[in-house]
Protein backbone atom coordinates (compact mmCIF):
# COMPACT_ATOMS: atom_id res chain seq x y z
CA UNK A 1 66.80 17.80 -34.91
CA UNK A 2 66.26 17.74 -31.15
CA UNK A 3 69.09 16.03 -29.19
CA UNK A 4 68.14 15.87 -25.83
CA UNK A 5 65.19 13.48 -24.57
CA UNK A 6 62.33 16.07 -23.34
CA UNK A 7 63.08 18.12 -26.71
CA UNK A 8 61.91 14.90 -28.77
CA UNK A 9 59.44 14.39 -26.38
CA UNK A 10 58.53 18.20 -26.99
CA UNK A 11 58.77 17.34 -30.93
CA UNK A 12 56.30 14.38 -30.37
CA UNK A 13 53.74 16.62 -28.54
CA UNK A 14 53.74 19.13 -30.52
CA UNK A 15 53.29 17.34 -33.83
CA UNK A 16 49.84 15.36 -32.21
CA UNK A 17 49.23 18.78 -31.18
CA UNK A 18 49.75 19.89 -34.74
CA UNK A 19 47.21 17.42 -36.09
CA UNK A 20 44.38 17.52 -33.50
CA UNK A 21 44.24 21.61 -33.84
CA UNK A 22 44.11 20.98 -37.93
CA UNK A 23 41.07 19.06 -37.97
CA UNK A 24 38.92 21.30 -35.29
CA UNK A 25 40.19 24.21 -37.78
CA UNK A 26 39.44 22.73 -40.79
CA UNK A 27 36.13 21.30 -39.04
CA UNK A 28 34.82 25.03 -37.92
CA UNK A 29 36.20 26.37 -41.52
CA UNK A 30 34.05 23.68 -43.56
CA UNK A 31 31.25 24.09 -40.78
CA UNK A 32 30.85 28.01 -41.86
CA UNK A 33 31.42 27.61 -45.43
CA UNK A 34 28.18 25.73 -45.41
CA UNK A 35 26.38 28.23 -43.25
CA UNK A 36 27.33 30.87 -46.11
CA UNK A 37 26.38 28.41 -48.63
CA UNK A 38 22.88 27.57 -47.52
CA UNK A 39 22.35 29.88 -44.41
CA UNK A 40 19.98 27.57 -42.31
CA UNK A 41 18.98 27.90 -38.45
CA UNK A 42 20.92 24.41 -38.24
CA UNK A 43 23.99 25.32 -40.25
CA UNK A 44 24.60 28.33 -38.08
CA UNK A 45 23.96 26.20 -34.63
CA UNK A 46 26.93 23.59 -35.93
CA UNK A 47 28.77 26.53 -37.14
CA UNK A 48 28.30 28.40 -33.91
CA UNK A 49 29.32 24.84 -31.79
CA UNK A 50 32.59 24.54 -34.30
CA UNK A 51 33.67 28.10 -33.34
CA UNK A 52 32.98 27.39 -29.42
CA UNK A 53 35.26 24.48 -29.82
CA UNK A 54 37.69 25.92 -31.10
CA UNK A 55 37.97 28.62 -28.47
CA UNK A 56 37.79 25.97 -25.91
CA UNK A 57 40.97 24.61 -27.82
CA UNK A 58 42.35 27.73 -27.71
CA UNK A 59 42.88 27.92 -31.43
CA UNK A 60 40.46 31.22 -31.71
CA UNK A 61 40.52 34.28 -28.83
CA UNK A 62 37.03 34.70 -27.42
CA UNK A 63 36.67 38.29 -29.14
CA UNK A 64 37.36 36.92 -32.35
CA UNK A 65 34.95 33.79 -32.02
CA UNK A 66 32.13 36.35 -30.46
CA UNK A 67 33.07 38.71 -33.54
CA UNK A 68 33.06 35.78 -36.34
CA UNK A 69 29.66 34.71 -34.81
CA UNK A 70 28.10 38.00 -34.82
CA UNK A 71 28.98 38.40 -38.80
CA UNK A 72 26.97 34.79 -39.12
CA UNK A 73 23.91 35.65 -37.33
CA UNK A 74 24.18 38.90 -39.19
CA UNK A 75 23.77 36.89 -42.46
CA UNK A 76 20.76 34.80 -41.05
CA UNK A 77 19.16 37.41 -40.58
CA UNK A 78 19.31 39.32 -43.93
CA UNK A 79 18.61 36.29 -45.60
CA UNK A 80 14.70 35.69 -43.71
């Protein structure tokens, strides 16, 4: 356990931290599941916005959100 005051304080942060960066995963992860499950022009716009998000909240690199983004218009586009 932390002893000294800004080391809680760093505890504290980083557990709200902890939670907010869950959800925007977990949002962009359920956000391209449904893309894959019913690949729509609408699915892959929320799934795109989820991704951008999450690099915003630095919790993806830009390469890998531009890569992961690629693979789902990929699949759009096979599907028409």
């Amino acid at each position: 356990m932390p002893i000294t005051k800004s080391a809680k304080k760093a505890l504290r942060v980083s557990g709200r931290n902890y939670e907010i960066n869950q959800r925007v995963r977990s949002r962009m992860r359920s956000a391209i599941k449904n893309f894959v499950e019913s690949p729509s022009g609408e699915n892959l716009s929320e799934a795109f916005s989820r991704i951008d998000r999450a690099v915003k909240g630095k919790m993806l690199h830009r390469n890998t959100a531009a890569r992961r983004k690629a693979v789902l218009a990929k699949k759009l586009v096979v599907e028409k």
